[in-house]
C-alpha atoms as a PDB file:
ATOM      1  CA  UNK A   1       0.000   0.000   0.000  1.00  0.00           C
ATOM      2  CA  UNK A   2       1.147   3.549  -0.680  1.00  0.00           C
ATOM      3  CA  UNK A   3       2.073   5.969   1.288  1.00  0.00           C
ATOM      4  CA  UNK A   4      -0.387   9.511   1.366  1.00  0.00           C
ATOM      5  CA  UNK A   5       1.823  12.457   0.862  1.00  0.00           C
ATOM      6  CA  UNK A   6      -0.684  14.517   2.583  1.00  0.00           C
ATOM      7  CA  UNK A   7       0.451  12.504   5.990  1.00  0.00           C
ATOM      8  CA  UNK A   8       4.012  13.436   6.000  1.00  0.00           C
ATOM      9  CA  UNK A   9       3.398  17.123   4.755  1.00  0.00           C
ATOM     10  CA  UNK A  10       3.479  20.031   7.655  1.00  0.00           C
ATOM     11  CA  UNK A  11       0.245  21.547   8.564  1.00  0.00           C
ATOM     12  CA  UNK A  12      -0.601  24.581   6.546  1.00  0.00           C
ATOM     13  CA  UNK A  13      -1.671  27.868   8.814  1.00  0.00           C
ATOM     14  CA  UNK A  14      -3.587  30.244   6.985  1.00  0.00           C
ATOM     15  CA  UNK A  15      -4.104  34.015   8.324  1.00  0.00           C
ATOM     16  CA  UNK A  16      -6.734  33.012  10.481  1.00  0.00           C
ATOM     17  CA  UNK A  17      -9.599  35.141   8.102  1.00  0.00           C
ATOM     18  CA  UNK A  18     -10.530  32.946   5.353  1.00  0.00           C
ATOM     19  CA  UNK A  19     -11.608  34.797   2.839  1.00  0.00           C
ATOM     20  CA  UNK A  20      -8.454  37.058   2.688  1.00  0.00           C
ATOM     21  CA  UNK A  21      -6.750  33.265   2.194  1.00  0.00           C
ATOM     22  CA  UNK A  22      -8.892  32.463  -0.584  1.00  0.00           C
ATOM     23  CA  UNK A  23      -8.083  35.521  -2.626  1.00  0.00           C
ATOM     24  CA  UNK A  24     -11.189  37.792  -1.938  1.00  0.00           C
ATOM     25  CA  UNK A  25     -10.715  40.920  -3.040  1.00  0.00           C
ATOM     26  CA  UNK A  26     -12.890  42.719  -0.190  1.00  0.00           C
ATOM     27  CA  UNK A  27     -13.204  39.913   2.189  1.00  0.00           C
ATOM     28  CA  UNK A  28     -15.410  42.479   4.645  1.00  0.00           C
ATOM     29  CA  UNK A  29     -17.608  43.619   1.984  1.00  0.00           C
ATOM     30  CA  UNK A  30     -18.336  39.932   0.781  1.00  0.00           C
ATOM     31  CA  UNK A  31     -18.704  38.902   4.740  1.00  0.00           C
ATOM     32  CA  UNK A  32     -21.597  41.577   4.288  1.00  0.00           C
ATOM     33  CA  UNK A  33     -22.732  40.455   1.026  1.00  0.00           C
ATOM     34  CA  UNK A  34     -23.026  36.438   2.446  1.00  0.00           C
ATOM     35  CA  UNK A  35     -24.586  37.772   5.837  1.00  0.00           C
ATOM     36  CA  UNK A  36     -27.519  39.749   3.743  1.00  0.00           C
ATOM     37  CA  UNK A  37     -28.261  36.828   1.777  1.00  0.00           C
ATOM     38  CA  UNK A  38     -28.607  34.659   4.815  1.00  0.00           C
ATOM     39  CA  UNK A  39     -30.864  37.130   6.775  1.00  0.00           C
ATOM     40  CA  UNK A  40     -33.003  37.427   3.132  1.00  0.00           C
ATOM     41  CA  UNK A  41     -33.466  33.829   3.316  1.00  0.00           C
ATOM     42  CA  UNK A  42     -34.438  33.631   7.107  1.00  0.00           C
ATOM     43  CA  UNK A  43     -36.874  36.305   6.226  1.00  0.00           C
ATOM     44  CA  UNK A  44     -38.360  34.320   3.737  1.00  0.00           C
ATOM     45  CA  UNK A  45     -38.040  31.530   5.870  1.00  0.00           C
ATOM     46  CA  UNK A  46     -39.836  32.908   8.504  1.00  0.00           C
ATOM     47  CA  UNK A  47     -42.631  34.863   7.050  1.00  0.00           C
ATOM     48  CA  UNK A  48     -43.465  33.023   3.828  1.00  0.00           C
ATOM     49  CA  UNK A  49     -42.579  29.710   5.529  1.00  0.00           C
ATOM     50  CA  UNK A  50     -39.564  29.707   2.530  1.00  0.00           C
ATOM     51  CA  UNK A  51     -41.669  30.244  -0.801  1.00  0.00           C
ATOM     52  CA  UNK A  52     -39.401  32.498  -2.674  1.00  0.00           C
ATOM     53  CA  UNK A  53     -42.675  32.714  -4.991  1.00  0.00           C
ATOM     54  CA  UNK A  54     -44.970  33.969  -2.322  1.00  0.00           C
ATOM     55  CA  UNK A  55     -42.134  36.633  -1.640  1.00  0.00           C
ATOM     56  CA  UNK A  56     -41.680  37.572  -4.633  1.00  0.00           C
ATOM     57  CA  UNK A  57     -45.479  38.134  -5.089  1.00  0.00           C
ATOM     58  CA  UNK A  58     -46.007  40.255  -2.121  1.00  0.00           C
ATOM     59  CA  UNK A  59     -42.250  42.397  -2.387  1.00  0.00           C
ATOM     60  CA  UNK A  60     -42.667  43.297  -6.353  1.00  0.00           C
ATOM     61  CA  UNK A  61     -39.068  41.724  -6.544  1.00  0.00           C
ATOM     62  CA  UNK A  62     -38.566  39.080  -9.330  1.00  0.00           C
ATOM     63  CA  UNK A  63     -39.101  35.719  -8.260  1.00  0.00           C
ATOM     64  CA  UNK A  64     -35.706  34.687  -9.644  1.00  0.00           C
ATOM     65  CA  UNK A  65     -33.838  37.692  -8.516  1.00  0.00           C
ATOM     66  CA  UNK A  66     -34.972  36.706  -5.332  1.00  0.00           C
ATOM     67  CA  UNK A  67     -34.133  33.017  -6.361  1.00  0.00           C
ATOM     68  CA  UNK A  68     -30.290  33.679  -6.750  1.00  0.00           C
ATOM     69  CA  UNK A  69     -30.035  36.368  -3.776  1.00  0.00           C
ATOM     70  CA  UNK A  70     -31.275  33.743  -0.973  1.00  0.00           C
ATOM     71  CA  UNK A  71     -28.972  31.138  -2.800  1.00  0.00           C
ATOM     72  CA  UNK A  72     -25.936  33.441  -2.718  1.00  0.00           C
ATOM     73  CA  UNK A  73     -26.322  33.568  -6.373  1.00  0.00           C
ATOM     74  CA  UNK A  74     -26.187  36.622  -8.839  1.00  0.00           C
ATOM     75  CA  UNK A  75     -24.079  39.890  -8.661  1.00  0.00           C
ATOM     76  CA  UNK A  76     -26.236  41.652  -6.338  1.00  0.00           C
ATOM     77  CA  UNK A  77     -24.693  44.811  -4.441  1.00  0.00           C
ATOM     78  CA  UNK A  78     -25.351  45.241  -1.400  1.00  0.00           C
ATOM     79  CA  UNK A  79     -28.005  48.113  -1.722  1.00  0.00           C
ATOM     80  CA  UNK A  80     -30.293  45.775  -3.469  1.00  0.00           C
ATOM     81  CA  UNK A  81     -30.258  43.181  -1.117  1.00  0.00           C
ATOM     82  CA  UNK A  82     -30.762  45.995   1.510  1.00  0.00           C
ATOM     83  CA  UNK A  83     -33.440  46.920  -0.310  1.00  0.00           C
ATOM     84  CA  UNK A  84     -34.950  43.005  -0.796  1.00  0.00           C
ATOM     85  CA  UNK A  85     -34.478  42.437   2.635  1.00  0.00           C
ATOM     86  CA  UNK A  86     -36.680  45.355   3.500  1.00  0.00           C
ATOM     87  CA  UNK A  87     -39.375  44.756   1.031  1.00  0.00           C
ATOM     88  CA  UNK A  88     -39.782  41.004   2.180  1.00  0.00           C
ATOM     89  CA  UNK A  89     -40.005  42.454   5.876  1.00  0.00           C
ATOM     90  CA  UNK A  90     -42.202  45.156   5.225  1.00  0.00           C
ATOM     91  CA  UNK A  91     -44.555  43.041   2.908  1.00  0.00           C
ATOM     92  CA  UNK A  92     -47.521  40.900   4.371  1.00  0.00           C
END
């Protein structure tokens, strides 16, 4: 049997902020960006028991704008899914 070369190699320490490791350009702004998509999809979660359709309905927003956003899809910026996130609130 072979021998794994991953078993004899040294551990590899990263910076300790993992985005900045994988090459992220803006790793706070894209912290923001993944933590408004989340809180758009608890939203939805929450008050439209997760039907991106029934959202989408009641917001005005696109049903697969809001599709992509709550899967972390798209090139959103963040005043859109500000935006989003306050229509799916305020709707209902």
């Amino acid at each position: 049997m072979t021998r794994d070369r991953l078993e004899e190699a040294p551990p590899v320490e990263g910076s300790g902020d993992f985005l900045a490791d994988m090459v992220y350009t803006d790793p706070a702004a894209t912290r923001r960006h993944f933590a408004l998509c989340a809180n758009l999809r608890v939203a939805i979660a929450e008050r439209y028991r997760g039907s991106v359709r029934a959202a989408a309905a009641v917001s005005g927003i696109a049903e697969t704008d809001l599709s992509k956003a709550v899967r972390g899809l798209g090139d959103f910026d963040e005043a859109w899914l500000v935006a989003a996130l306050e229509a799916t609130r305020k709707a209902r």
